[in-house]
Protein backbone atom coordinates (compact mmCIF):
# COMPACT_ATOMS: atom_id res chain seq x y z
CA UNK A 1 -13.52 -29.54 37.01
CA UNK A 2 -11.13 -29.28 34.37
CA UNK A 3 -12.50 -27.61 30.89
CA UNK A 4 -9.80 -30.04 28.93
CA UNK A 5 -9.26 -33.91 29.19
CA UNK A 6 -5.47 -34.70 31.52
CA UNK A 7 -2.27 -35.05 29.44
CA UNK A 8 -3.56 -32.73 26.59
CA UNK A 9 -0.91 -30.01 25.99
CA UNK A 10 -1.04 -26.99 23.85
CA UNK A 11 2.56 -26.79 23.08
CA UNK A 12 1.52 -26.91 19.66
CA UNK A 13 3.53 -23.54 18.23
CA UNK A 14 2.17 -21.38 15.39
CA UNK A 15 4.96 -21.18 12.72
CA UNK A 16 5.19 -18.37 9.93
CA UNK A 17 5.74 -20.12 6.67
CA UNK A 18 6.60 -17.96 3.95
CA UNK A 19 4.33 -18.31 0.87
CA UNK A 20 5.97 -18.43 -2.78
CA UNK A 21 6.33 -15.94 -5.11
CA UNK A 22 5.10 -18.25 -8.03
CA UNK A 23 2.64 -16.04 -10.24
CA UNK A 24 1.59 -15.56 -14.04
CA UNK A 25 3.87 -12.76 -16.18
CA UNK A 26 1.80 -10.98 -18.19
CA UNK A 27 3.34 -10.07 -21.39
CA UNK A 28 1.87 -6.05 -21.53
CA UNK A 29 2.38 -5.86 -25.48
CA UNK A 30 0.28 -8.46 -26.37
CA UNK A 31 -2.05 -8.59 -23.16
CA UNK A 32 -1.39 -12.07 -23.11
CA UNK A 33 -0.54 -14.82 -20.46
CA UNK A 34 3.68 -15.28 -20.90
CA UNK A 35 4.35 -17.84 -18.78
CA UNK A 36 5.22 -17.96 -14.98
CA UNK A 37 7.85 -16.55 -13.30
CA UNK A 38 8.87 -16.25 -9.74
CA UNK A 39 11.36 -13.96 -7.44
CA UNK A 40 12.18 -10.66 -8.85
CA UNK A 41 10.28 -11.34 -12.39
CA UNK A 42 6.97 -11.62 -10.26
CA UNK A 43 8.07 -8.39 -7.81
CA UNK A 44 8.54 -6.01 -10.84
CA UNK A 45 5.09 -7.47 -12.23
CA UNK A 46 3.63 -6.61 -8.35
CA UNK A 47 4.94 -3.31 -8.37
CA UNK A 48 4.10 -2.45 -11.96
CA UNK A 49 0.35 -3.29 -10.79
CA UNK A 50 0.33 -1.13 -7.54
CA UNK A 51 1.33 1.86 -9.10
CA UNK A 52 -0.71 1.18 -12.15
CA UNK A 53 -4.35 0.90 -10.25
CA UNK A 54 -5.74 3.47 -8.71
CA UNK A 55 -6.79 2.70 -5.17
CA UNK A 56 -10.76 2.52 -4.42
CA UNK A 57 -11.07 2.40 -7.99
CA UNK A 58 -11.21 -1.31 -8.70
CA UNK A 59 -14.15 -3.58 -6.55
CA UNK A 60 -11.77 -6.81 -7.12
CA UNK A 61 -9.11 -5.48 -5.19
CA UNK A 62 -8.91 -4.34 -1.53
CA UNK A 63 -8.92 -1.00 0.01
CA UNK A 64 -5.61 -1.33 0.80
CA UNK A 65 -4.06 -2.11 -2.41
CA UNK A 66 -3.32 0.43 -5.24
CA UNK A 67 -1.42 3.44 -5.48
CA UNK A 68 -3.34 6.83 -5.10
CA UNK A 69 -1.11 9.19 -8.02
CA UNK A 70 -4.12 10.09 -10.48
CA UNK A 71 -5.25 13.32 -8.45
CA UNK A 72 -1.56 14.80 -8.01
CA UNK A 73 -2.12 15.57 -12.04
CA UNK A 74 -2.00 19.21 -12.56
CA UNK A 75 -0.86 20.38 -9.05
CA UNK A 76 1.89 22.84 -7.97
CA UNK A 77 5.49 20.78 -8.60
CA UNK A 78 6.77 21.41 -5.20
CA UNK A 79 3.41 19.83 -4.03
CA UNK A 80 3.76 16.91 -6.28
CA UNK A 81 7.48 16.09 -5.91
CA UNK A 82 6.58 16.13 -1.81
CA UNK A 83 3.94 14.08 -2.29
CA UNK A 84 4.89 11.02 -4.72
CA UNK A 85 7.46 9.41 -2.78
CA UNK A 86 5.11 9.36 0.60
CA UNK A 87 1.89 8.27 -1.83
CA UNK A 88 4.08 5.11 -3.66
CA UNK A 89 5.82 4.21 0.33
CA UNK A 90 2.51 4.12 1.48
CA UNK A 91 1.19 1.94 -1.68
CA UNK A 92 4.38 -0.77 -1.22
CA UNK A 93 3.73 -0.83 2.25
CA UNK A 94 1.06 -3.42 1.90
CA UNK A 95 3.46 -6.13 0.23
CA UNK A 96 5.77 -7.57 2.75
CA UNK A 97 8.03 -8.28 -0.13
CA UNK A 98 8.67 -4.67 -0.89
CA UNK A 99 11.60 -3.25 1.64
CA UNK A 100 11.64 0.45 0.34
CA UNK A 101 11.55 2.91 -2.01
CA UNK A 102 14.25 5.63 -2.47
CA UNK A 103 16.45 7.64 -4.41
CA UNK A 104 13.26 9.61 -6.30
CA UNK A 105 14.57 12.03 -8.73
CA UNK A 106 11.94 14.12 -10.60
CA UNK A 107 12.38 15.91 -14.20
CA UNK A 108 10.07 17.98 -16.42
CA UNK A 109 9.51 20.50 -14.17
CA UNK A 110 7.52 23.84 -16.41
CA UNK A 111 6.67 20.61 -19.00
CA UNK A 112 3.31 19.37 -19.31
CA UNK A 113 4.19 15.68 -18.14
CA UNK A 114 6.47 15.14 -14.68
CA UNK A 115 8.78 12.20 -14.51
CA UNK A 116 9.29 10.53 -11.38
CA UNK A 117 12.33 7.69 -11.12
CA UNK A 118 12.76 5.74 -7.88
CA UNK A 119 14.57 2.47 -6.68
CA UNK A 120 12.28 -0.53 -4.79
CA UNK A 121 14.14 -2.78 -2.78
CA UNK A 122 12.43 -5.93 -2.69
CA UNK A 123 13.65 -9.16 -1.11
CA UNK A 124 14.73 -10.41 -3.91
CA UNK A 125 17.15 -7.28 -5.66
CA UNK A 126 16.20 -3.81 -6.60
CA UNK A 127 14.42 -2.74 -9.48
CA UNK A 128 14.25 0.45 -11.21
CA UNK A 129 11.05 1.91 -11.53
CA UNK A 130 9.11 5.26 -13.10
CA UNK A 131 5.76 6.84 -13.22
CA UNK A 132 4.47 9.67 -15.59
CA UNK A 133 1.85 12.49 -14.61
C-alpha cells in the first residue's frame, strides 16, 4: 500500500534565496531614525552593533549575537592583544555577510585606554573599524 497517491513527485527542490540588506540607519548623534540604507551603509551599522553589545547582556537579542570585549578591560596587553581579534572573529561569525576580519594593529600599550584597528570584509567592500578598552 502506497503511503502517497500515484504520479505525486517530490522533485520539488529547496532553493537558498538570499534575503536583502534593506534596514533603518540610525543617525548615533541625534539617536534618531536617518533613513534607510542598504549594502555596505547597513554592514557598517551591523558591525557597529556587534561590537557595541555585550553578549548575554541584552534579553532581545540571541545568545549568539554580541561581541564579548567588556571583561578584557584591565588585563595584561599581551593577553588582550591575543585575545581581541579571536573574541570580534568569533562575534562576526554569526552574520553570513561578514567574510573576515584582519589586519588588527593595537596602540596605547603602558596607556590607560588600548586601541584596537582592524579591517571587516563584508560582501559588499571593506570597512575600517576600531574599538577602545
Amino acid at each position: 500500500m502506497a503511503t502517497l497517491p500515484e504520479g505525486v513527485g517530490l522533485t520539488v527542490s529547496a532553493g537558498y534565496a538570499e534575503q536583502p540588506t534593506d534596514t533603518f540607519l540610525i543617525d548615533w548623534s541625534s539617536r534618531q531614525i536617518s533613513g534607510t540604507g542598504s549594502g555596505l551603509a547597513a554592514m557598517r551599522q551591523a558591525v557597529e552593533i556587534i561590537l557595541q553589545n555585550e553578549r548575554f547582556r541584552w534579553q532581545i537579542y540571541s545568545s549568539d549575537f554580541g561581541s564579548e570585549l567588556e571583561d578584557l578591560a584591565g588585563e595584561e596587553y599581551d593577553y588582550i592583544t591575543s585575545e581581541i581579534p579571536r573574541r570580534i572573529k568569533e562575534a562576526f561569525s554569526q552574520d553570513s555577510r561578514i567574510l573576515s576580519a584582519e589586519n588588527f594593529v593595537f596602540s596605547g600599550e603602558g596607556s590607560d585606554t588600548l586601541s584596537c584597528a582592524f579591517d571587516v570584509v563584508t560582501v559588499f567592500g571593506t570597512l575600517k573599524e576600531e574599538v577602545v578598552l
